[in-house]
Protein backbone atom coordinates (compact mmCIF):
# COMPACT_ATOMS: atom_id res chain seq x y z
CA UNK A 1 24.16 4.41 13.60
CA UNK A 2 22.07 6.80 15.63
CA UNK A 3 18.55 7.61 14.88
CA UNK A 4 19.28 10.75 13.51
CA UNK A 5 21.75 9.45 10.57
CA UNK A 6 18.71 7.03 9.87
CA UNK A 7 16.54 9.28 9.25
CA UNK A 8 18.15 11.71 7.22
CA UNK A 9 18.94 8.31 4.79
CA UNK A 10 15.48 7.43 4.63
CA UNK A 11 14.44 10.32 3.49
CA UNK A 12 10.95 11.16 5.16
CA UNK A 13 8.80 13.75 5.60
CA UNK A 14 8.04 14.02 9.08
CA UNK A 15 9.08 10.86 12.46
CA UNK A 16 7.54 11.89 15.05
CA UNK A 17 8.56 10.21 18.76
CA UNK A 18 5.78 9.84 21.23
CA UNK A 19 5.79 9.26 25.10
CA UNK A 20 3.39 8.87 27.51
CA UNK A 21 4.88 8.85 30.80
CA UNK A 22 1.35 7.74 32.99
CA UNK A 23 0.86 4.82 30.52
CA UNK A 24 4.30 4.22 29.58
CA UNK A 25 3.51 4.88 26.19
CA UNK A 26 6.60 4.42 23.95
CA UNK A 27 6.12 4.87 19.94
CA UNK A 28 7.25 6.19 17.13
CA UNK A 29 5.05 7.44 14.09
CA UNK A 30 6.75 7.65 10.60
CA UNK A 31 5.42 9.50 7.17
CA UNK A 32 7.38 8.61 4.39
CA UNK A 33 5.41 10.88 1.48
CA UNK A 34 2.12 12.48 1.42
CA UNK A 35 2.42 13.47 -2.33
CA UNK A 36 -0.77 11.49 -3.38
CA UNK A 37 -2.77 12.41 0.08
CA UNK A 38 -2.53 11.60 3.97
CA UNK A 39 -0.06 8.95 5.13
CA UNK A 40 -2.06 5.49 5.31
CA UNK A 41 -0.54 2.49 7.38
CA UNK A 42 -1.02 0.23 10.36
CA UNK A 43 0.18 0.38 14.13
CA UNK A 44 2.52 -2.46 15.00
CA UNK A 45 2.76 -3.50 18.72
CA UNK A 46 5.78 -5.25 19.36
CA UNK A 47 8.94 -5.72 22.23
CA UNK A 48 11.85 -4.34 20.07
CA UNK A 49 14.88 -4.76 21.60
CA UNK A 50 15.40 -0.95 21.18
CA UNK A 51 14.62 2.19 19.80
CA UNK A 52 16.96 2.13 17.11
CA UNK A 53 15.90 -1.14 16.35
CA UNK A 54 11.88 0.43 16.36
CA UNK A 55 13.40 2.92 14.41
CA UNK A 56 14.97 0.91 11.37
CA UNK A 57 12.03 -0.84 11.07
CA UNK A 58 8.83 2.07 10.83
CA UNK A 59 11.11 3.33 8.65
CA UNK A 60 10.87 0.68 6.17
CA UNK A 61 7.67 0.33 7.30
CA UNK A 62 6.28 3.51 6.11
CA UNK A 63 8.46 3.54 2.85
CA UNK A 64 7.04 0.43 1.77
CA UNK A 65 3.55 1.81 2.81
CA UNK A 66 4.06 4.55 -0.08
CA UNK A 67 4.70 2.18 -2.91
CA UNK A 68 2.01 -0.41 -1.33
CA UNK A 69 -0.54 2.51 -1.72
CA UNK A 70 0.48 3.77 -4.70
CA UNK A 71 0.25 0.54 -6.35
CA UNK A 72 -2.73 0.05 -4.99
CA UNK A 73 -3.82 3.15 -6.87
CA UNK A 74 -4.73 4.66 -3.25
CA UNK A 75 -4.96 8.65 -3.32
CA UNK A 76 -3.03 8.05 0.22
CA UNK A 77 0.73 8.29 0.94
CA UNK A 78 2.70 6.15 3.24
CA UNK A 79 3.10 6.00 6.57
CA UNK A 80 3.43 3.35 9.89
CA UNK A 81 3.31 3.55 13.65
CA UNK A 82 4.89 1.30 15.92
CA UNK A 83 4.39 0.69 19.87
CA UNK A 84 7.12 -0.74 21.79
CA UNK A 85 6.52 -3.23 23.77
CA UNK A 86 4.94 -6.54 24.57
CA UNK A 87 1.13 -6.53 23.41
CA UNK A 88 0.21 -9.41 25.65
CA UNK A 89 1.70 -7.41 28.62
CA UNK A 90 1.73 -3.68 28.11
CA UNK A 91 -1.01 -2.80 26.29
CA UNK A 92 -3.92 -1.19 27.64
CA UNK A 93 -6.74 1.04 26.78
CA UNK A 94 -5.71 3.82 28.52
CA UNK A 95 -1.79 3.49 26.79
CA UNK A 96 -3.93 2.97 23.46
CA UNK A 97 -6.37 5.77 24.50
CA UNK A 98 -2.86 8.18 24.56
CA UNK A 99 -1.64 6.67 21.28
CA UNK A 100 -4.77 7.78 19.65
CA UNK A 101 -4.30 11.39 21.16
CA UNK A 102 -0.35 11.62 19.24
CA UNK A 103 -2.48 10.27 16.11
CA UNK A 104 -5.08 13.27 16.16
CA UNK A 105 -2.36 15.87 17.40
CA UNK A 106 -1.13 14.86 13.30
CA UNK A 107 -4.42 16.70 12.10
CA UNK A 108 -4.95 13.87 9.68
CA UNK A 109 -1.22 13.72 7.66
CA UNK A 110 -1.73 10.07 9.51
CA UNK A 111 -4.26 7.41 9.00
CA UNK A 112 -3.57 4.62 11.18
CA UNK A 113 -5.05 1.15 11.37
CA UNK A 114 -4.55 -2.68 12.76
CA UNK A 115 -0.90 -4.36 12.00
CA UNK A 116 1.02 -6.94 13.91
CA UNK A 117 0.12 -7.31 17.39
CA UNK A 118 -3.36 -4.88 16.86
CA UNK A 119 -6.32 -5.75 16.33
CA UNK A 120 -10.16 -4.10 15.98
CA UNK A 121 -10.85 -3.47 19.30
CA UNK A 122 -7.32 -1.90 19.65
CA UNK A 123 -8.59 0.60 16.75
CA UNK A 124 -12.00 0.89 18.31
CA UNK A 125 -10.12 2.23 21.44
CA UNK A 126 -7.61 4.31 19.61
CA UNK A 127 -10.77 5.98 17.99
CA UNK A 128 -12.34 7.61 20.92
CA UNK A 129 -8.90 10.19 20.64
CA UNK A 130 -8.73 10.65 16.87
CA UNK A 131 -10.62 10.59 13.50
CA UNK A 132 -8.30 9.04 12.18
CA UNK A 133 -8.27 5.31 13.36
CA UNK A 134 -9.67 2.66 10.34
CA UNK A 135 -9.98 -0.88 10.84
CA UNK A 136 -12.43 -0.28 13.47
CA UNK A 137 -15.28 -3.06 14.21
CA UNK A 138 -18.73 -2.48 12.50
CA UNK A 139 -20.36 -1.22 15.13
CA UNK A 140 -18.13 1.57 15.14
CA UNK A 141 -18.59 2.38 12.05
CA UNK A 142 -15.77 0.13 10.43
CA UNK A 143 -14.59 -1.94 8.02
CA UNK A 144 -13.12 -4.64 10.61
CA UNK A 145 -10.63 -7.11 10.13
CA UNK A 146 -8.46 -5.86 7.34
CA UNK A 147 -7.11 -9.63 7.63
CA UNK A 148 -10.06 -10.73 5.18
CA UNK A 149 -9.04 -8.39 2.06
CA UNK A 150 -5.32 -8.66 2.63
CA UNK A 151 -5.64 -12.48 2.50
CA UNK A 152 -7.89 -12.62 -0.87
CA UNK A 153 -5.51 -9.93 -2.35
CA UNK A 154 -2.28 -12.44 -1.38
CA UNK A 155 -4.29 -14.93 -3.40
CA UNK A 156 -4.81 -12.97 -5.95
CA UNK A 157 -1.39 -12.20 -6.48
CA UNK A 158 -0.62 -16.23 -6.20
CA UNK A 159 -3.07 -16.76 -8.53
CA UNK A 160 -1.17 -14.71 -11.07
CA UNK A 161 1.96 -15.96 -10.05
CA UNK A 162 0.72 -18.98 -11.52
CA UNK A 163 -0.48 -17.45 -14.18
CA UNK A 164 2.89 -16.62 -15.22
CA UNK A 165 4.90 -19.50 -14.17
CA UNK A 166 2.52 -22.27 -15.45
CA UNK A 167 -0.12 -20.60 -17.59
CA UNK A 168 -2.89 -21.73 -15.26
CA UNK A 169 -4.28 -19.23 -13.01
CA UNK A 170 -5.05 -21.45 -10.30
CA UNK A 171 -2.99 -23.51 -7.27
CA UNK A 172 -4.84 -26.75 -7.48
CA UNK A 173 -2.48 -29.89 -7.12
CA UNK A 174 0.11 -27.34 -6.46
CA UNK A 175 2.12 -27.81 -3.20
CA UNK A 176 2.13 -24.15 -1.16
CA UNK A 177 4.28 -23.61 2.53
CA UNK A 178 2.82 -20.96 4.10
CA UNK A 179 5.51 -19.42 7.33
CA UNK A 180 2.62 -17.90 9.47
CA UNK A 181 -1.03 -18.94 9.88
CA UNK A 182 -1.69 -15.94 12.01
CA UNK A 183 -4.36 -13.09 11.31
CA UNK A 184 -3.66 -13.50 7.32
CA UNK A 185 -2.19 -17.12 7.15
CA UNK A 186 -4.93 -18.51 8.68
CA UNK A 187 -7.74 -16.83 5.75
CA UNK A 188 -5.22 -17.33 3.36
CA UNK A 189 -4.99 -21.31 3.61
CA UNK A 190 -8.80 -21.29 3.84
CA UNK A 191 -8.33 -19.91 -0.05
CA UNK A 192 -5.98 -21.68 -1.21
CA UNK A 193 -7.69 -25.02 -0.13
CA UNK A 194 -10.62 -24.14 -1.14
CA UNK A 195 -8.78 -23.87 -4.93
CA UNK A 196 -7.58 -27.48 -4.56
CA UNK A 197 -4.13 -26.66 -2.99
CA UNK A 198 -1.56 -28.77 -0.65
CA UNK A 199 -0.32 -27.18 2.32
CA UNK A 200 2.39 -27.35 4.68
CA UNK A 201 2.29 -24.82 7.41
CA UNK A 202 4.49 -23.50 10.12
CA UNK A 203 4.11 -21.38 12.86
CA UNK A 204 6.05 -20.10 15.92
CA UNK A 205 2.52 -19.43 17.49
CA UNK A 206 1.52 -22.75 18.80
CA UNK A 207 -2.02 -22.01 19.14
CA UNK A 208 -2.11 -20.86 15.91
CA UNK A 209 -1.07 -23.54 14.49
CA UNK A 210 -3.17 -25.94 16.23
CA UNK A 211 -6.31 -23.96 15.45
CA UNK A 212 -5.28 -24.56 11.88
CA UNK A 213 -4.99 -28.11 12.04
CA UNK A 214 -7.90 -28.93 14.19
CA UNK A 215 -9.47 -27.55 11.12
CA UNK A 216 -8.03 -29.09 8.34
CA UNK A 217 -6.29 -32.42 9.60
CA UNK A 218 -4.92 -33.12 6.54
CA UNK A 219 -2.79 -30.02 6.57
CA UNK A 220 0.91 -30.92 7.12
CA UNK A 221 2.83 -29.08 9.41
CA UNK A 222 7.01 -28.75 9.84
CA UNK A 223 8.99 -27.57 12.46
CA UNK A 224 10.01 -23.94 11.71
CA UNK A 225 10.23 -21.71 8.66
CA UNK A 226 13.79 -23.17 7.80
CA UNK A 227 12.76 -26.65 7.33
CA UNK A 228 9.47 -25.40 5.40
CA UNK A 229 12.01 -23.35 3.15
CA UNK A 230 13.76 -27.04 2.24
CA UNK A 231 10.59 -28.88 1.83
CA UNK A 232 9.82 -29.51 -1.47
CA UNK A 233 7.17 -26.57 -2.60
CA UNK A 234 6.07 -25.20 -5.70
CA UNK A 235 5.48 -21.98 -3.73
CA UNK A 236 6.52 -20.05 -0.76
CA UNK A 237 4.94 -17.98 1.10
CA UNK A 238 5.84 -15.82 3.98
CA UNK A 239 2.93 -14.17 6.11
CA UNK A 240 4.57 -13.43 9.51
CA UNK A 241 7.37 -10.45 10.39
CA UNK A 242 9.52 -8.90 7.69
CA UNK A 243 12.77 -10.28 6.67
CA UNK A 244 11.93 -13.29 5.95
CA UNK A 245 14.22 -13.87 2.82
CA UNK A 246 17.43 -13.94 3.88
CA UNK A 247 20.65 -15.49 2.22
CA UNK A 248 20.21 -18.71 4.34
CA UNK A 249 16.46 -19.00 3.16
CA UNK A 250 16.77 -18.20 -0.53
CA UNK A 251 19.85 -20.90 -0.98
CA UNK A 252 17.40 -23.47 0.57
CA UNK A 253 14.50 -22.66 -1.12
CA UNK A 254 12.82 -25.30 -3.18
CA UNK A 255 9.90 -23.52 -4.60
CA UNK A 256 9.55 -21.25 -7.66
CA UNK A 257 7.33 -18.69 -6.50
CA UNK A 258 7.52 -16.93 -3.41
CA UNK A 259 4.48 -14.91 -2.69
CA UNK A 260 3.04 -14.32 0.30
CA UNK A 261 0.86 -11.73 2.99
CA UNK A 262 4.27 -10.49 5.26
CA UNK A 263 5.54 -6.69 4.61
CA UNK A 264 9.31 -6.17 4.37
CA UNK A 265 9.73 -10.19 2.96
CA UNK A 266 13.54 -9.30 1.66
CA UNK A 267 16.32 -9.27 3.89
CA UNK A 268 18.94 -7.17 1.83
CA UNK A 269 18.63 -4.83 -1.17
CA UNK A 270 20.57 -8.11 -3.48
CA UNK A 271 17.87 -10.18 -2.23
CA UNK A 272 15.42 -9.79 -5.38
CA UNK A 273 18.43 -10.49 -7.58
CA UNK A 274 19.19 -13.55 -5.72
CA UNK A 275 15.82 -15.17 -5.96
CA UNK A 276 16.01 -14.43 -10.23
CA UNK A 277 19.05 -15.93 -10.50
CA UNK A 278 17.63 -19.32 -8.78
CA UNK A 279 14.80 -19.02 -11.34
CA UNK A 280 12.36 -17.99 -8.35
CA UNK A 281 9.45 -15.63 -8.86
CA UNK A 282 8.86 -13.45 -6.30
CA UNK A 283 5.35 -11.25 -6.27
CA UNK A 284 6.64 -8.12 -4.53
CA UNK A 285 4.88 -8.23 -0.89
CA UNK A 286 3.71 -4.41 -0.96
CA UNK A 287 2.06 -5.31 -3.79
CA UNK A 288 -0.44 -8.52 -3.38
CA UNK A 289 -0.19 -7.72 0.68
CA UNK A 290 -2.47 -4.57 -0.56
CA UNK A 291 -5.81 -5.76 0.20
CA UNK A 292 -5.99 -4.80 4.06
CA UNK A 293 -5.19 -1.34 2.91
CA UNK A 294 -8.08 -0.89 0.21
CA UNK A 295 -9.91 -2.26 2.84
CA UNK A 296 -9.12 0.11 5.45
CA UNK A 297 -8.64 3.36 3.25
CA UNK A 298 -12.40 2.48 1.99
CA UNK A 299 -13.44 2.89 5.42
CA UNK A 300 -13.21 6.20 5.38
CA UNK A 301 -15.48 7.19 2.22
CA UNK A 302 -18.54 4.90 4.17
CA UNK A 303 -17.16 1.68 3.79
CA UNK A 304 -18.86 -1.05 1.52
CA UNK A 305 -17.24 -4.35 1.17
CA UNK A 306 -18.21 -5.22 -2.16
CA UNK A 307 -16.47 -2.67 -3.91
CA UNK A 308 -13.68 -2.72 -1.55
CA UNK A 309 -13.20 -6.40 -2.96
CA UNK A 310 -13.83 -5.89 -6.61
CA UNK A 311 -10.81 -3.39 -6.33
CA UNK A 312 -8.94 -6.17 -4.24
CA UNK A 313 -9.78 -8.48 -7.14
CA UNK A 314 -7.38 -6.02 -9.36
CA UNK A 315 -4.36 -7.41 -7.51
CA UNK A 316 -4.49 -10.33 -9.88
CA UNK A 317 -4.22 -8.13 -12.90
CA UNK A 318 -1.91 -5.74 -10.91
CA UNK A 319 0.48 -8.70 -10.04
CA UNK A 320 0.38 -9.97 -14.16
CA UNK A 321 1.44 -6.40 -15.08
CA UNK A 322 4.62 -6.03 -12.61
CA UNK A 323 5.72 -9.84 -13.75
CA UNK A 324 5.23 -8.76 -17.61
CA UNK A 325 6.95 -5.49 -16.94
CA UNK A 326 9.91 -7.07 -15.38
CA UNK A 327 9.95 -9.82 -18.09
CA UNK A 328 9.82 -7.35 -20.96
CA UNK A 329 12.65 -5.08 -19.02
CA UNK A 330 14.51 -7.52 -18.09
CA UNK A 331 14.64 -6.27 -14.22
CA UNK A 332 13.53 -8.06 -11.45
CA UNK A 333 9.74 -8.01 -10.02
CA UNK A 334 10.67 -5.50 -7.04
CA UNK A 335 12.32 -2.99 -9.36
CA UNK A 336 9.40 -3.44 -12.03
CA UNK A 337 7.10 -2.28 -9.07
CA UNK A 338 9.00 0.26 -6.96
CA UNK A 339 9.16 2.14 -10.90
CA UNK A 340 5.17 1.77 -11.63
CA UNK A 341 5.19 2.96 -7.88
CA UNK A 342 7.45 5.68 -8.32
CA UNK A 343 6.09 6.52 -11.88
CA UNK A 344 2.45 7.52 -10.24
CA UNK A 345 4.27 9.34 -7.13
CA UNK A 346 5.89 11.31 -9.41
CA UNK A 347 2.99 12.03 -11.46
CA UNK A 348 0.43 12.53 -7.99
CA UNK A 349 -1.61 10.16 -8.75
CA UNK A 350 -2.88 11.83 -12.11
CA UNK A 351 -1.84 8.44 -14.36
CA UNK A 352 -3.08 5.58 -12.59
CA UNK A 353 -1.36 2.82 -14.42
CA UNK A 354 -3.83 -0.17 -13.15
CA UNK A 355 -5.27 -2.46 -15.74
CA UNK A 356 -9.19 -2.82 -16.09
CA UNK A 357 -10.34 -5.97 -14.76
CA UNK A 358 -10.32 -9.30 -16.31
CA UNK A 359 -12.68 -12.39 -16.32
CA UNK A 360 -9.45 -13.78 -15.00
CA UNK A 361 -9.44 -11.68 -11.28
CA UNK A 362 -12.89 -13.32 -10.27
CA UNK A 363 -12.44 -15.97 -7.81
C-alpha cells in the first residue's frame, strides 16, 4: 500500500513529511483532529525499517492520541511525531534542534512532547526552535518526566480493573506481569508494590531489567513477553511498543485483566473481541496510559503538579465508567471508549462526560 492510500484511509487532517538534509533529519508529523483544540502527542525516535512502516504507525499514533485526549477531557486534539532512526546513534541536538524548527513552522496545530526513545533533555533541545515543546525539565520551565503521571494513571486504571473484576480496588496478593520496565514500567512496579502486589517482569532492555531487580530482589523475572503471557497472572500488563496483543499472545494468556502503560496494545481490530470471549478485561490503553498527557498539556497553562495529579487520579473513575458502559451495552471496553471518545469529539468538548471524583481514586 503506498503512503498515499494510507492516508486517505486514516482520515487526517494534515501529515506532514520533514527532512533535514545537514542533519539527516527524517520524520513524519501526523494530526489526526483538532476539533477540541491543537494536536497534543509525543515524538517517538525509533529505526523503522521504512517509511511506510513510520507511516502506519504515526498514523495510529495520532488517532489514538485524539480519543486518549478526549477521554482525558483535554481541550487538545490528537496528534504524534515520529523520527526515524536509531536514538542511540542518530540523534543529536542539532537533528533535534531542526525537528523543533518543522514543529514551530505548524504555528501551534502541534504540541509535541517525550515518547519512546525521547526524553527531557530531547524536549529541552527541541524547545530552543518552537513554543511548542512540553515535557521539558524544570528548569526550563517544565513539567518533566511525563513517565511519573502516566505510570500513577496506569495504576489507576488497574486499580479499577480490580474494582470490577473482584470488587476490591486494590492489587495486593494479586500476581501482575508487567512486559516493559522501561520509562513507565519501572514507576509503575514501584506502585504496584508499594499496594502489596507480586511481580514478574520482562524486558528486552537488559539494563533495565537489572536496574529493576537490583532494587527489588524479590521481583521475578522470565525470559521474554511470551513466556510472561503463559505464566500464571491475575493481570497483564504491557508497557513497551504497540502491538502487543496479538493472536499468539491472547490464546496464551493466563490473566484476566490486561491493563497496562503501552499505546497501540491490540494487534488487529478482532483483538478486543478476542480477549471478551476468553473472559479477559482489558482497560483500553489510550485511556489509563493518559496521565503523561495531563501532565504535559498542564505544562502549558504554568504547570503545577498537584492538580495535574488530582485530574490523573480521575482515571480510576474514568476506567469504572468505560467497564460499566461496556457491561451495561454489552460491547467490549475499546468500543465503550472510542464512543464516550467520539461522543465529546462530536460535541467539541462542550459535554465532558467525566465522573466527579471518588474517595475511591485517592491512592
Amino acid at each position: 500500500m503506498a503512503p498515499t492510500d494510507l492516508v486517505d484511509l486514516a482520515g487526517h487532517e494534515q501529515v506532514v513529511f520533514c527532512s533535514d538534509p545537514t542533519t539527516g533529519l527524517r520524520a513524519v508529523i501526523a494530526l489526526h483532529s483538532t476539533a477540541l483544540g491543537p494536536g497534543l502527542g509525543g515524538t517517538r525516535f525509533h529505526p523503522y525499517g521504512s517509511m511506510d512502516e513510520a507511516l502506519a504507525d504515526v498514523l495510529r499514533l495520532s488517532r489514538a492520541m485524539s480519543y486518549k485526549n478526549a477521554l482525558a477531557g483535554l481541550d487538545h486534539g490528537g496528534g504524534k511525531a515520529v523520527v526515524l532512526g536509531d536514538p542511540h546513534r542518530d540523534k543529536t541536538p542539532e537533528l533535534l534542534r531542526a525537528y523543533g524548527r518543522f514543529v514551530e513552522s505548524l504555528g501551534g496545530r502541534y504540541v509535541t512532547a517525550c515518547d519512546v526513545g525521547t526524553y527531557v533533555a530531547d524536549m529541552d533541545v527541541v524547545s530552543e526552535e518552537t513554543r511548542w515543546a512540553t515535557g521539558r525539565s524544570p528548569e526550563r520551565g517544565g513539567a518533566g518526566d511525563s513517565s511519573v503521571l502516566t505510570a500513577l494513571g496506569v495504576f489507576q486504571g488497574m486499580r479499577a480493573a480490580a474494582q470490577h473484576v473482584w470488587g476490591e480496588p486494590t492489587l495486593a496478593g494479586r500476581r501482575v506481569g508487567l512486559a516493559g520496565v522501561g520509562k513507565v514500567g519501572a514507576r509503575l512496579a514501584e506502585h504496584l508494590l508499594d499496594d502489596g502486589a507480586e511481580l514478574v517482569v520482562t524486558d528486552v532492555d537488559e539494563t533495565a531489567l537489572a536496574r529493576l531487580l537490583e532494587r527489588h530482589p524479590g521481583v521475578t523475572a522470565v525470559q521474554d513477553a511470551d513466556e510472561l503471557a503463559r505464566t500464571e497472572l491475575d493481570v497483564f500488563s504491557p508497557n513497551a511498543l504497540g502491538g502487543a496483543l496479538d493472536d499468539e499472545t491472547v490464546g496464551a494468556l493466563r490473566a484476566r485483566v490486561v491493563c497496562g502503560g503501552a499505546n497501540n496494545q491490540l494487534a488487529a481490530d478482532d483483538t478486543a473481541d478476542r480477549l471478551a470471549e476468553r473472559g479477559v478485561v482489558y482497560a483500553p490503553d489510550f485511556l489509563v496510559n493518559a496521565g503523561g498527557v495531563i501532565q504535559v498539556s498542564d505544562e502549558l497553562h504554568g504547570f503545577d503538579m498537584e492538580r495535574a495529579r488530582a485530574r490523573t487520579q480521575a482515571i480510576f473513575e474514568s476506567t469504572l465508567e468505560v467497564l460499566r458502559t461496556a457491561d451495561a451495552e454489552g460491547v467490549t471496553p475499546a468500543v465503550a471508549a472510542d464512543r464516550l471518545a467520539e461522543r465529546r469529539i462530536a460535541a467539541g468538548g462542550r459535554t465532558p462526560w467525566l465522573p466527579t471524583p471518588t474517595r475511591g481514586s485517592v491512592s
